[in-house]
PDB file of N, CA and C in Angstrom:
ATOM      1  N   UNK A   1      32.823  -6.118 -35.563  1.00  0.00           N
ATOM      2  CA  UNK A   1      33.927  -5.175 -35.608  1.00  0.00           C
ATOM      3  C   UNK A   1      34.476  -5.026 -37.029  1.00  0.00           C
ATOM      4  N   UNK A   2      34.248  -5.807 -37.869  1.00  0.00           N
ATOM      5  CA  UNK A   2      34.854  -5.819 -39.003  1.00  0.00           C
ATOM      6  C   UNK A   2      33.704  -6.401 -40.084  1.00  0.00           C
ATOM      7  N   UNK A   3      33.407  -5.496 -41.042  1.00  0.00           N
ATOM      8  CA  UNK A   3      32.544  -5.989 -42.144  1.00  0.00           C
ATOM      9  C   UNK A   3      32.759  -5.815 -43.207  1.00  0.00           C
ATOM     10  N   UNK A   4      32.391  -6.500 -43.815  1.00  0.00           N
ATOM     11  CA  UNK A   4      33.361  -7.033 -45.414  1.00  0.00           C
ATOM     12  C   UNK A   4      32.385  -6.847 -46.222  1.00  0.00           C
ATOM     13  N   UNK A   5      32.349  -5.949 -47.252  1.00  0.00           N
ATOM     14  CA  UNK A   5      32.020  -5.875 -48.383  1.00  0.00           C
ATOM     15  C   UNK A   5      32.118  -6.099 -49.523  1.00  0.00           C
ATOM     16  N   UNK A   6      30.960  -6.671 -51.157  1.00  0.00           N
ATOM     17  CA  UNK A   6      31.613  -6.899 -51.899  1.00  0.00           C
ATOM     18  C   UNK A   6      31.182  -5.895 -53.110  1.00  0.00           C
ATOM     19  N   UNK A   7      31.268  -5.389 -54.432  1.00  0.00           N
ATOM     20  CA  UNK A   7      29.739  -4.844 -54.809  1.00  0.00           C
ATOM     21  C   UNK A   7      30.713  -5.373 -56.638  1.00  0.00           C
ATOM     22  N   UNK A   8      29.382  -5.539 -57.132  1.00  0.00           N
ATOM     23  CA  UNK A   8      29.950  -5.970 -58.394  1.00  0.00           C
ATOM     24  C   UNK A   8      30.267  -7.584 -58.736  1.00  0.00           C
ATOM     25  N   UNK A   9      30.421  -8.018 -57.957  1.00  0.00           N
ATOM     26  CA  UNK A   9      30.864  -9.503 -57.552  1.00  0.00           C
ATOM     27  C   UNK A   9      29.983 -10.321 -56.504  1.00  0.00           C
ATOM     28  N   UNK A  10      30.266 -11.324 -56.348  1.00  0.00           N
ATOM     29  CA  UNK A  10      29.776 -12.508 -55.264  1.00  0.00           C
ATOM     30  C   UNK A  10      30.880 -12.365 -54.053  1.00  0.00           C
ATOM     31  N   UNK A  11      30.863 -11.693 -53.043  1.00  0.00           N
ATOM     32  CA  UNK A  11      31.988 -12.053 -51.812  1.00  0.00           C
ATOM     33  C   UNK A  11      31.990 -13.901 -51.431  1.00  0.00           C
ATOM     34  N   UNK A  12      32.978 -14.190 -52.049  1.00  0.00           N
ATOM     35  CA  UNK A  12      33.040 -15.742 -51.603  1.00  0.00           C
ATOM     36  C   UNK A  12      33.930 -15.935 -50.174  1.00  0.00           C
ATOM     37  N   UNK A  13      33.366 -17.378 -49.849  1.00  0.00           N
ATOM     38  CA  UNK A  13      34.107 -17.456 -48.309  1.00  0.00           C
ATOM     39  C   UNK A  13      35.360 -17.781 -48.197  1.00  0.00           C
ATOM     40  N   UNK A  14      36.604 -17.655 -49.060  1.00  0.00           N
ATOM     41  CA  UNK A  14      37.260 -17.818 -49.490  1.00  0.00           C
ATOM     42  C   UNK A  14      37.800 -16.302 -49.326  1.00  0.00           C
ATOM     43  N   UNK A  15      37.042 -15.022 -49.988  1.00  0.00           N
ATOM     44  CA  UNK A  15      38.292 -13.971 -49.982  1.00  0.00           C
ATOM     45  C   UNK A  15      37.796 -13.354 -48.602  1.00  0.00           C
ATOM     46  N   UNK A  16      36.271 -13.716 -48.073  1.00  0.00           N
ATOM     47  CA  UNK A  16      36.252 -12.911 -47.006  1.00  0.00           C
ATOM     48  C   UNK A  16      37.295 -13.207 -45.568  1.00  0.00           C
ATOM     49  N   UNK A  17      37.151 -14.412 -45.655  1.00  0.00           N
ATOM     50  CA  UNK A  17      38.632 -15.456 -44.988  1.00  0.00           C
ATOM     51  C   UNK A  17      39.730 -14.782 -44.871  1.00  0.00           C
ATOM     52  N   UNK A  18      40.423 -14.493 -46.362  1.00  0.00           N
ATOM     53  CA  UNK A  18      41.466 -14.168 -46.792  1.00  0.00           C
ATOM     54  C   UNK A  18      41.632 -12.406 -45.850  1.00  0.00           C
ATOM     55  N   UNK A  19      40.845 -11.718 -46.468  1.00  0.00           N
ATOM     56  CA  UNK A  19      40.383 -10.371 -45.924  1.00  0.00           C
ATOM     57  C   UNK A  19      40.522 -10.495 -44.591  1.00  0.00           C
ATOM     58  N   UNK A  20      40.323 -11.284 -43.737  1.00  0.00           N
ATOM     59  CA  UNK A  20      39.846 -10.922 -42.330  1.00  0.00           C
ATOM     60  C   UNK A  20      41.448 -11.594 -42.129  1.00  0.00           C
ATOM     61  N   UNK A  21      41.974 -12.402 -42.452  1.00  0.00           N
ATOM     62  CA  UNK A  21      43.547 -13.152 -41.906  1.00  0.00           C
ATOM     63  C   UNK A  21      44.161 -12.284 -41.781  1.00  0.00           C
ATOM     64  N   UNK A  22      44.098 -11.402 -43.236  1.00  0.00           N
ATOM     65  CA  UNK A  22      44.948 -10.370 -43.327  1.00  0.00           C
ATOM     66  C   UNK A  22      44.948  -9.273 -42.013  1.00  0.00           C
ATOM     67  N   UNK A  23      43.984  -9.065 -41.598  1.00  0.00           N
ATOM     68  CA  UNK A  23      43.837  -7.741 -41.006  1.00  0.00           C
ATOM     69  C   UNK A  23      43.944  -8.470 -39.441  1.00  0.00           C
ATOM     70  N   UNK A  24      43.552  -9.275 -39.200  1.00  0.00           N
ATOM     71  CA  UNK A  24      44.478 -10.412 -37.896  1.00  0.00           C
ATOM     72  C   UNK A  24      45.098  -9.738 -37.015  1.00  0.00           C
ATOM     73  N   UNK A  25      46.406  -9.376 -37.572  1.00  0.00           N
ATOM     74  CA  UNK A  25      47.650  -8.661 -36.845  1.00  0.00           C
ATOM     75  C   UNK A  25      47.368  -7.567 -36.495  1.00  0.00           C
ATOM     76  N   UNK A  26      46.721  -6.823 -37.372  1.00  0.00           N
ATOM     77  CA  UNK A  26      46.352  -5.477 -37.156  1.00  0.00           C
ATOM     78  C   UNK A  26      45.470  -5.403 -36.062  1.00  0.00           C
ATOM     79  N   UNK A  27      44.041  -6.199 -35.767  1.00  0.00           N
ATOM     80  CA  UNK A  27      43.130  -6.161 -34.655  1.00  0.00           C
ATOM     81  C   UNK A  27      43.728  -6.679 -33.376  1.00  0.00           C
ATOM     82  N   UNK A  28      44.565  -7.499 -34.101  1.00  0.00           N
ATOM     83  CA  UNK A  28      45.382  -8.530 -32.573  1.00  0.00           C
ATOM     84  C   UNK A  28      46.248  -7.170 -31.625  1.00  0.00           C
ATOM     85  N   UNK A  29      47.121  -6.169 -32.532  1.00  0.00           N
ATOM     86  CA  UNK A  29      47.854  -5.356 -31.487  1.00  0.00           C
ATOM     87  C   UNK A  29      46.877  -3.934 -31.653  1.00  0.00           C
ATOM     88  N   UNK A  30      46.316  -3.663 -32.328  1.00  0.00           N
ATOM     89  CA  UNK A  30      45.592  -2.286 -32.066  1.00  0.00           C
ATOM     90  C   UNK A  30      44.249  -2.428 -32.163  1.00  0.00           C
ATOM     91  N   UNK A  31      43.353  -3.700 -31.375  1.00  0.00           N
ATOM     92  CA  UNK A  31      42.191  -3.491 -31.363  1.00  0.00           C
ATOM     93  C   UNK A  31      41.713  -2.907 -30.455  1.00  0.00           C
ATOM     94  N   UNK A  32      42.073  -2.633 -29.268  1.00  0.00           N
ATOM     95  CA  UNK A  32      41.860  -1.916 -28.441  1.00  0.00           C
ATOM     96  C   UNK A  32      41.433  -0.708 -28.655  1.00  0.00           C
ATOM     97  N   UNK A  33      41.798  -0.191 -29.519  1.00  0.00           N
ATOM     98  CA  UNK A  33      42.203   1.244 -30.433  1.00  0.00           C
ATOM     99  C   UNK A  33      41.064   1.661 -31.223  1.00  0.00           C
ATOM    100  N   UNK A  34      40.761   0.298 -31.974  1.00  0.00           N
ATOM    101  CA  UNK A  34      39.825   0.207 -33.178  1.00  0.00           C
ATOM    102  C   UNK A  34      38.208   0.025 -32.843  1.00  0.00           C
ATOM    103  N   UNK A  35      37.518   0.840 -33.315  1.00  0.00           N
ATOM    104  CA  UNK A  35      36.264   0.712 -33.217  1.00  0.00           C
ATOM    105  C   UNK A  35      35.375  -0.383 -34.046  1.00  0.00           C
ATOM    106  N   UNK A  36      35.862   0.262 -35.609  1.00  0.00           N
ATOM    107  CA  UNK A  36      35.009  -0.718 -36.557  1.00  0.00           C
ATOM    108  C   UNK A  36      35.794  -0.633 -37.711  1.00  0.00           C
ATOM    109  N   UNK A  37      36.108  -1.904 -38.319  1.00  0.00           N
ATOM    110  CA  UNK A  37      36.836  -1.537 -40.477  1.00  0.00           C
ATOM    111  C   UNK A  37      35.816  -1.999 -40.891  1.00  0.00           C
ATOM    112  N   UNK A  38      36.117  -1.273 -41.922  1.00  0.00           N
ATOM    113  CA  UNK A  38      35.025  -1.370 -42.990  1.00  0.00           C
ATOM    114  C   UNK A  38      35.658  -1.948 -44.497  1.00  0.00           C
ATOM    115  N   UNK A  39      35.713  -2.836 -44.856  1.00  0.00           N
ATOM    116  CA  UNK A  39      36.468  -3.272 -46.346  1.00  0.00           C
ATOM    117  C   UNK A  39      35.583  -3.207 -46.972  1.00  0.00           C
ATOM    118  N   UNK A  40      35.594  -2.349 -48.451  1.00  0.00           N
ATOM    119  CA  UNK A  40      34.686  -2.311 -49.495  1.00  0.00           C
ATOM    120  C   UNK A  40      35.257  -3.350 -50.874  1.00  0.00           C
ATOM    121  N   UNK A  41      34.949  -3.873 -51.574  1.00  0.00           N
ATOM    122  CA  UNK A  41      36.247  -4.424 -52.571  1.00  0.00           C
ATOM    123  C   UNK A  41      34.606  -3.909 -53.794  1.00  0.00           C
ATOM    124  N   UNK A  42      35.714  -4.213 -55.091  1.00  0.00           N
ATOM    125  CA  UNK A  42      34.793  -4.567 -55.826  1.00  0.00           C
ATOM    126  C   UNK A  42      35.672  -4.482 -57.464  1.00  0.00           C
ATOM    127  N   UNK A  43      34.797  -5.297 -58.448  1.00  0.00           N
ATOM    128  CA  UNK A  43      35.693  -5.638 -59.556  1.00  0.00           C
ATOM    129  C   UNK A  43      35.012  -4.392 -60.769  1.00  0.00           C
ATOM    130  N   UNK A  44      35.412  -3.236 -61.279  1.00  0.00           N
ATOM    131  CA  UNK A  44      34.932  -2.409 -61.888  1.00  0.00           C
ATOM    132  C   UNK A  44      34.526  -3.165 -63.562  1.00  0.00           C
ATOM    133  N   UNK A  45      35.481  -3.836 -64.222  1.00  0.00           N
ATOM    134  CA  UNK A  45      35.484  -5.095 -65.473  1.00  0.00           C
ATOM    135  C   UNK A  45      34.757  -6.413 -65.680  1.00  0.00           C
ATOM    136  N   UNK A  46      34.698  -6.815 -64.379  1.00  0.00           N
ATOM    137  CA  UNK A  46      34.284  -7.847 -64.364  1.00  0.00           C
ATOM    138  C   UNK A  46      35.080  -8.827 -65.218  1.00  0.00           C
ATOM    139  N   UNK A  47      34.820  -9.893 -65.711  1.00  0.00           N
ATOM    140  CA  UNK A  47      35.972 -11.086 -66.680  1.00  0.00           C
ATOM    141  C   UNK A  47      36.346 -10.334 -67.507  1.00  0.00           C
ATOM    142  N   UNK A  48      36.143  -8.749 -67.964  1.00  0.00           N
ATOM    143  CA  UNK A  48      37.159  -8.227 -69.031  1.00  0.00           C
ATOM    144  C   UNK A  48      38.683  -8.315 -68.748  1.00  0.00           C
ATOM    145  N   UNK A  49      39.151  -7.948 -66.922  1.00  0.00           N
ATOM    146  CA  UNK A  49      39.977  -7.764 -66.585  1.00  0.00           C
ATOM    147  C   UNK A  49      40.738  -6.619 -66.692  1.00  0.00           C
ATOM    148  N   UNK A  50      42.267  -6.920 -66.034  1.00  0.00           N
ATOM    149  CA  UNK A  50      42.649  -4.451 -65.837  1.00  0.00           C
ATOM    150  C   UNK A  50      42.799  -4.558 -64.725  1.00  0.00           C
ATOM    151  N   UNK A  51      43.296  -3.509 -64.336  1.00  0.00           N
ATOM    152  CA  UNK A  51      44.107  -2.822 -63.176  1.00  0.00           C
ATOM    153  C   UNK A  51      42.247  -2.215 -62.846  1.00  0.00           C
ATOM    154  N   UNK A  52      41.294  -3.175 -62.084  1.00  0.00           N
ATOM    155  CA  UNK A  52      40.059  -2.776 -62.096  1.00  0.00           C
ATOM    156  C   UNK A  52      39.354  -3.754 -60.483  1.00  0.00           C
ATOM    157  N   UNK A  53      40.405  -4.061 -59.831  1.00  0.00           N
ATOM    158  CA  UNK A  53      39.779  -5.019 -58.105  1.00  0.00           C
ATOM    159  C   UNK A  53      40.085  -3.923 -57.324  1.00  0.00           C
ATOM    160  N   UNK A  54      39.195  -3.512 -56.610  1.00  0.00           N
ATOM    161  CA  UNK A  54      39.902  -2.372 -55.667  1.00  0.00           C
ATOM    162  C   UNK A  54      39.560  -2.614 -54.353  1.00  0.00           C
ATOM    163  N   UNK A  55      40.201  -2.384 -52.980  1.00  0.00           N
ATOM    164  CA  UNK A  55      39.692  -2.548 -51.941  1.00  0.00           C
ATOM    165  C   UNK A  55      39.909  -1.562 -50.857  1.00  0.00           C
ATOM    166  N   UNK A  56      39.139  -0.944 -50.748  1.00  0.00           N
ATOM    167  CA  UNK A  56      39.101   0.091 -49.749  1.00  0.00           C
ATOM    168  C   UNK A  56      38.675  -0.038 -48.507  1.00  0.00           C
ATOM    169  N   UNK A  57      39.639   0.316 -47.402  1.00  0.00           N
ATOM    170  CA  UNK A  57      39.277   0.205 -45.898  1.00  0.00           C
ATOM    171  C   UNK A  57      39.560   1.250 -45.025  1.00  0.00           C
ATOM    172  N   UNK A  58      38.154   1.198 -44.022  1.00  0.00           N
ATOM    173  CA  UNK A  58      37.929   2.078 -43.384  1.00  0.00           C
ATOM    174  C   UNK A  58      38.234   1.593 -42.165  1.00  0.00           C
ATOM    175  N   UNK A  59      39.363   2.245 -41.239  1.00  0.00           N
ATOM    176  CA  UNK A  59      39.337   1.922 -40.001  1.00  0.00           C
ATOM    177  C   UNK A  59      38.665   3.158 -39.260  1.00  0.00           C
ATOM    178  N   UNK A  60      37.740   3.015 -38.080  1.00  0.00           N
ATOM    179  CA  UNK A  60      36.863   4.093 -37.746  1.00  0.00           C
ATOM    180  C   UNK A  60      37.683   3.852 -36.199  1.00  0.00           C
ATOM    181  N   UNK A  61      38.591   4.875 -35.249  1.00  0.00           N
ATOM    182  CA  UNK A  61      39.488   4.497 -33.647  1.00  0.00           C
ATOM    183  C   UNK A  61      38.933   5.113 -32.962  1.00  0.00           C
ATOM    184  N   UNK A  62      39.342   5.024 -31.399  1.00  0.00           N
ATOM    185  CA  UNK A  62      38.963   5.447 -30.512  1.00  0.00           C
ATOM    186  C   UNK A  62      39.661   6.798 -30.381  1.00  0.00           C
ATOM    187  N   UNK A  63      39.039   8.032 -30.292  1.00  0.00           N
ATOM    188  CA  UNK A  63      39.498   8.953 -30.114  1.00  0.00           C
ATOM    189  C   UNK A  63      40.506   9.561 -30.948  1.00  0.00           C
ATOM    190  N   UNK A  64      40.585   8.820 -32.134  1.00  0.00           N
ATOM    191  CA  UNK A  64      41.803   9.214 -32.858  1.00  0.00           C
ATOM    192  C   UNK A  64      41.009   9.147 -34.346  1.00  0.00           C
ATOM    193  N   UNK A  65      42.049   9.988 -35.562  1.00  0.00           N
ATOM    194  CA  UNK A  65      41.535   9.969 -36.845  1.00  0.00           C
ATOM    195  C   UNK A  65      41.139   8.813 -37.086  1.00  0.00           C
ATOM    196  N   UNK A  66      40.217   8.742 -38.638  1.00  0.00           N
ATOM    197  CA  UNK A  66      40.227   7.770 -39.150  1.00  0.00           C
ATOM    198  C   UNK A  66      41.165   7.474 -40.052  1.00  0.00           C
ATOM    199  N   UNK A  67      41.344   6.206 -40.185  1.00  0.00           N
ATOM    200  CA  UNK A  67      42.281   5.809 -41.466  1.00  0.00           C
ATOM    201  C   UNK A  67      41.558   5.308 -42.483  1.00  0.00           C
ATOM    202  N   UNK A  68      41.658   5.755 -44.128  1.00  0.00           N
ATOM    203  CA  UNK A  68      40.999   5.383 -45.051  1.00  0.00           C
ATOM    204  C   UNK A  68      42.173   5.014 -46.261  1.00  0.00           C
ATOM    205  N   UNK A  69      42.235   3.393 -46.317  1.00  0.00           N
ATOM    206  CA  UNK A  69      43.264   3.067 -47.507  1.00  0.00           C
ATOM    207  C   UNK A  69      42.432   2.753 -48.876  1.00  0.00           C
ATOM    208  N   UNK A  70      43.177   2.789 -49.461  1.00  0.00           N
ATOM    209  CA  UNK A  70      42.525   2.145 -50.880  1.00  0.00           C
ATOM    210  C   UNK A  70      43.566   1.613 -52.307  1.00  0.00           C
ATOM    211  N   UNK A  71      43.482   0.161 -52.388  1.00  0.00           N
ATOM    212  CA  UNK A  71      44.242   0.150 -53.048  1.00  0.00           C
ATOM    213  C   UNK A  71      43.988  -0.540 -54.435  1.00  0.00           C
ATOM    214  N   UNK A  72      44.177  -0.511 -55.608  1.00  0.00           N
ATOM    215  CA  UNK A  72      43.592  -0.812 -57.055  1.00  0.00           C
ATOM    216  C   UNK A  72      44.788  -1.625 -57.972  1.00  0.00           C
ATOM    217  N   UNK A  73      44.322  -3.395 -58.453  1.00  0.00           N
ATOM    218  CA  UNK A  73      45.282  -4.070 -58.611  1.00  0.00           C
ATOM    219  C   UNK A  73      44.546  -4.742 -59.924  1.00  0.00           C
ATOM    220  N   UNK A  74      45.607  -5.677 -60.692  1.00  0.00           N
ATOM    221  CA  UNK A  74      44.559  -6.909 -61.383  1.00  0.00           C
ATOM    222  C   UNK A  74      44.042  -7.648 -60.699  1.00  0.00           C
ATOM    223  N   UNK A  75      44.647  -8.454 -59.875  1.00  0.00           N
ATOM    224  CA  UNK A  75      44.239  -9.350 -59.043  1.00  0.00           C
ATOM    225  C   UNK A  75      43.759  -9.027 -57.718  1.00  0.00           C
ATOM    226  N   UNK A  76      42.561  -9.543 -57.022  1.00  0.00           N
ATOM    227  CA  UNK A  76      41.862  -9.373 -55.841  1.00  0.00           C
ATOM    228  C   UNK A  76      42.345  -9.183 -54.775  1.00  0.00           C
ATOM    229  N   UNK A  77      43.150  -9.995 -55.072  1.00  0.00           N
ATOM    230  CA  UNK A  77      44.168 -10.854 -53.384  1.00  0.00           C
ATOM    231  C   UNK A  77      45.270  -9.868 -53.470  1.00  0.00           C
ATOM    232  N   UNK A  78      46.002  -9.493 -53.862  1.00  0.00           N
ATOM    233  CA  UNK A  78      47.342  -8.338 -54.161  1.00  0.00           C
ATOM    234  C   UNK A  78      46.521  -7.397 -53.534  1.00  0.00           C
ATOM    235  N   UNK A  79      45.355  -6.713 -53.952  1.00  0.00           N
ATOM    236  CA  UNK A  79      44.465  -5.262 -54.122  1.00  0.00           C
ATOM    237  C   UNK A  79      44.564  -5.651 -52.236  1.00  0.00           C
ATOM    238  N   UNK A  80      43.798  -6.533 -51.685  1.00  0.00           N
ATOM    239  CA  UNK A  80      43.715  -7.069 -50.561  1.00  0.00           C
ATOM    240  C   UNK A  80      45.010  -6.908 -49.563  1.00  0.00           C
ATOM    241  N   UNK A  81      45.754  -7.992 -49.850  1.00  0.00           N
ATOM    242  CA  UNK A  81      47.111  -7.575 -49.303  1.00  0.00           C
ATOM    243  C   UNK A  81      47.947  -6.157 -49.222  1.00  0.00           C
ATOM    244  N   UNK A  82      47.541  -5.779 -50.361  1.00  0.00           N
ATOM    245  CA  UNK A  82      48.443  -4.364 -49.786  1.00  0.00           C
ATOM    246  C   UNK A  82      47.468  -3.150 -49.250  1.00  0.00           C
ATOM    247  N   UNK A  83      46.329  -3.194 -49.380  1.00  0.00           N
ATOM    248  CA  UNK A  83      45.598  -2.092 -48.247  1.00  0.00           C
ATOM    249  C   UNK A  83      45.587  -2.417 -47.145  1.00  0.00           C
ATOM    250  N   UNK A  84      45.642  -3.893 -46.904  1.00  0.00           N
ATOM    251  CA  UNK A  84      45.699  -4.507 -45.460  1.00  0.00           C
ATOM    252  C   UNK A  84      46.865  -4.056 -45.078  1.00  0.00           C
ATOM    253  N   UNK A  85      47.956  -4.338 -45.264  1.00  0.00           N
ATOM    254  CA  UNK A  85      49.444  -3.891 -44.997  1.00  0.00           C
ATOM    255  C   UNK A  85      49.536  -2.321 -44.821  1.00  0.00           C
ATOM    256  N   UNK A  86      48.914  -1.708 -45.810  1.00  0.00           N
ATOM    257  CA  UNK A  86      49.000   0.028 -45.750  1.00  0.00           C
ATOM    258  C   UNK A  86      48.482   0.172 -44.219  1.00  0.00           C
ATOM    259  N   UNK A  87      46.818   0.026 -44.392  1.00  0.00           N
ATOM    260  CA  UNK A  87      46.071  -0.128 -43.280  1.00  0.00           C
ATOM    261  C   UNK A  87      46.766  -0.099 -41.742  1.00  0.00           C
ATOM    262  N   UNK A  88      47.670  -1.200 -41.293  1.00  0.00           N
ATOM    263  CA  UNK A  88      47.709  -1.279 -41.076  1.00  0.00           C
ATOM    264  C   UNK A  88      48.921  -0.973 -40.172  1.00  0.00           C
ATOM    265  N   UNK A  89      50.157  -0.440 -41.207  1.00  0.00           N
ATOM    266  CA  UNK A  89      50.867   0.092 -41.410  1.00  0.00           C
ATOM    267  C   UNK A  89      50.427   2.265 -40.498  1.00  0.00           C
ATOM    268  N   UNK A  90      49.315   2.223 -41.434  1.00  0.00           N
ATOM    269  CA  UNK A  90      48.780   3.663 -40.949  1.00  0.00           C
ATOM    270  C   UNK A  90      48.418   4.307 -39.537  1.00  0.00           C
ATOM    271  N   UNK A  91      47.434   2.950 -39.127  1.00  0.00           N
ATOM    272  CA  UNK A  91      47.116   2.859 -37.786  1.00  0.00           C
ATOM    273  C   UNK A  91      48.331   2.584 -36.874  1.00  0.00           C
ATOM    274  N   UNK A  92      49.367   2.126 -37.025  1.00  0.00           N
ATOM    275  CA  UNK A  92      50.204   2.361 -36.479  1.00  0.00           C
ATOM    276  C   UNK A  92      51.149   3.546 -36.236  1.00  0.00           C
ATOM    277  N   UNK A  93      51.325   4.517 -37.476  1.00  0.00           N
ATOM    278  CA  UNK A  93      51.737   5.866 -37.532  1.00  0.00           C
ATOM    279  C   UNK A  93      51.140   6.639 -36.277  1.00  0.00           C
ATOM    280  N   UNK A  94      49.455   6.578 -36.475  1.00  0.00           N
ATOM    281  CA  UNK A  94      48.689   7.394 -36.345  1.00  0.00           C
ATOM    282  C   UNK A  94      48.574   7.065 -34.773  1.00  0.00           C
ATOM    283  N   UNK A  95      48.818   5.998 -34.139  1.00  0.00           N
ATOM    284  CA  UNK A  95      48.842   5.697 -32.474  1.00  0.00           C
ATOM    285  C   UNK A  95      50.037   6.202 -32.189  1.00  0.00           C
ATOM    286  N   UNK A  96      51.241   6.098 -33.114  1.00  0.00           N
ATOM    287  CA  UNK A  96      52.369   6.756 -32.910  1.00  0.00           C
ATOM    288  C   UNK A  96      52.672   8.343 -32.347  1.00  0.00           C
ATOM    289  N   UNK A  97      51.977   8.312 -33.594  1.00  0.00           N
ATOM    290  CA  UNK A  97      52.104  10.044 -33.580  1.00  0.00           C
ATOM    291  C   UNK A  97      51.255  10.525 -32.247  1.00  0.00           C
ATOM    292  N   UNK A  98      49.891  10.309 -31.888  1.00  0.00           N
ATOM    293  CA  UNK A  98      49.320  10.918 -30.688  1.00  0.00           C
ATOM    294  C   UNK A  98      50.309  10.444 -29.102  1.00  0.00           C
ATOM    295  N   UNK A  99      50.671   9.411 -29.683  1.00  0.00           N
ATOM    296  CA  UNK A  99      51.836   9.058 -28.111  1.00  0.00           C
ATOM    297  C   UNK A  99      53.157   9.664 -27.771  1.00  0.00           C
ATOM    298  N   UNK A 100      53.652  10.152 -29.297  1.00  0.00           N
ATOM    299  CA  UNK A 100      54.790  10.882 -29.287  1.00  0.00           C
ATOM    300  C   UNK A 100      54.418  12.530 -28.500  1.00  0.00           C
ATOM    301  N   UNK A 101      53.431  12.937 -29.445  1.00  0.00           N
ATOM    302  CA  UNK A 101      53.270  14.052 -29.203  1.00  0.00           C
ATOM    303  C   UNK A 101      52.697  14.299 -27.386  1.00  0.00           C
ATOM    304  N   UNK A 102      52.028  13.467 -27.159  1.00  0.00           N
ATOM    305  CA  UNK A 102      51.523  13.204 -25.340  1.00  0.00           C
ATOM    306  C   UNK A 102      52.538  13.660 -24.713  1.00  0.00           C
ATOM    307  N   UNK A 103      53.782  12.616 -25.283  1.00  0.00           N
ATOM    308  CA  UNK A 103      54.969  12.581 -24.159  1.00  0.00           C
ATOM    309  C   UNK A 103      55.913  13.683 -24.176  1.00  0.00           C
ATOM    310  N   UNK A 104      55.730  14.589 -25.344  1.00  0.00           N
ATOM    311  CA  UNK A 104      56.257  16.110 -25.550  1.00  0.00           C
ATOM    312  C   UNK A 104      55.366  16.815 -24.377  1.00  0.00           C
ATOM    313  N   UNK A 105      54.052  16.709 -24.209  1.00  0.00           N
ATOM    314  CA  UNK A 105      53.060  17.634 -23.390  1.00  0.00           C
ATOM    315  C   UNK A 105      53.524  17.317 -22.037  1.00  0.00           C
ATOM    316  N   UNK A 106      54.308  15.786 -21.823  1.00  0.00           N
ATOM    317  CA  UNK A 106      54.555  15.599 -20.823  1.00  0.00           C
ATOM    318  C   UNK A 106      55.942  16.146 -20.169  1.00  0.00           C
ATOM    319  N   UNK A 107      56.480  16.086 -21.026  1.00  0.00           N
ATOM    320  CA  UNK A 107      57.693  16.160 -20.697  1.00  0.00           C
ATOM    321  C   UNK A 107      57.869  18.196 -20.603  1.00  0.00           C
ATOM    322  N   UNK A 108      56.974  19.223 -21.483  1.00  0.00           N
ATOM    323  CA  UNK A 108      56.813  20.157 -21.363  1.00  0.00           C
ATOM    324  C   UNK A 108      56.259  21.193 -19.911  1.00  0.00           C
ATOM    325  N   UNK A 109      55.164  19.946 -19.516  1.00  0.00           N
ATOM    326  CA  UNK A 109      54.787  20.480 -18.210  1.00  0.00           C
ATOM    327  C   UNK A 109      55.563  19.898 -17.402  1.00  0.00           C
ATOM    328  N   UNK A 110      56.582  18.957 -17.108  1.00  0.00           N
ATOM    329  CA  UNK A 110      57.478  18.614 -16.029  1.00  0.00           C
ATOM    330  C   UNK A 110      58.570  19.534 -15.950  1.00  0.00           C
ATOM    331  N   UNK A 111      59.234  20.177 -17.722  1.00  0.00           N
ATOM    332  CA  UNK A 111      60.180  21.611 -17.287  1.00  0.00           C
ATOM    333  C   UNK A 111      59.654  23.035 -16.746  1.00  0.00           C
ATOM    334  N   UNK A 112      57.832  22.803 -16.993  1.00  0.00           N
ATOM    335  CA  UNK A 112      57.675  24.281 -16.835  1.00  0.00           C
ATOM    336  C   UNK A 112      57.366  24.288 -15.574  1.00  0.00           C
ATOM    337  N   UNK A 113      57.624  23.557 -14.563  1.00  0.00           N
ATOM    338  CA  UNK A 113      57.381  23.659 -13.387  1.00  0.00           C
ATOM    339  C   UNK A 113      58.713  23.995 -12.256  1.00  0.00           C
TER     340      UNK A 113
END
């Protein structure tokens, strides 16, 4: 359900760990929802260093858009943490929004009757 990518770098077991903790919460209440993420990371500098770790994630849902975050940091783990948080953050909008709008359709055909 979830595959971790690294490109440019060595994915150690350490950030893939980190990567998957993060996103935890997110699979724990909307996996139901979720088909497949996809985390891409990768270091554009390498030991030069820079606003150059980026990690981009793809959540692919059931019946609903996809969500695509991406976020670009010095450090790995920050870049990590906050697409996870966006991420996750999004998929929640986005279950929002189709339930809100349902209960308008619902509530529309109960006056037009």
């Amino acid at each position: 359900m979830i595959d971790v990518q690294a490109r440019n770098f060595t994915l150690t077991e350490a950030i893939e760990t980190h990567t998957l903790e993060k996103l935890e919460h997110m699979t724990n209440n909307f996996g139901d929802r979720i088909l497949k993420i996809t985390v891409h990371m990768s270091d554009d500098n390498g030991p030069k260093g820079g606003i150059d770790k980026h990690c981009h994630i793809h959540v692919d849902m059931k019946k609903l858009p996809t969500v695509v975050i991406e976020d670009s940091e010095d450090n790995l783990y920050t870049a990590i943490d906050n697409a996870c948080h966006r991420a996750e953050r999004a998929v929640r909008k986005t279950i929002e929004k189709v339930q809100t709008k349902a209960r308008h359709v619902d509530k529309s055909a109960i006056n037009g009757m």
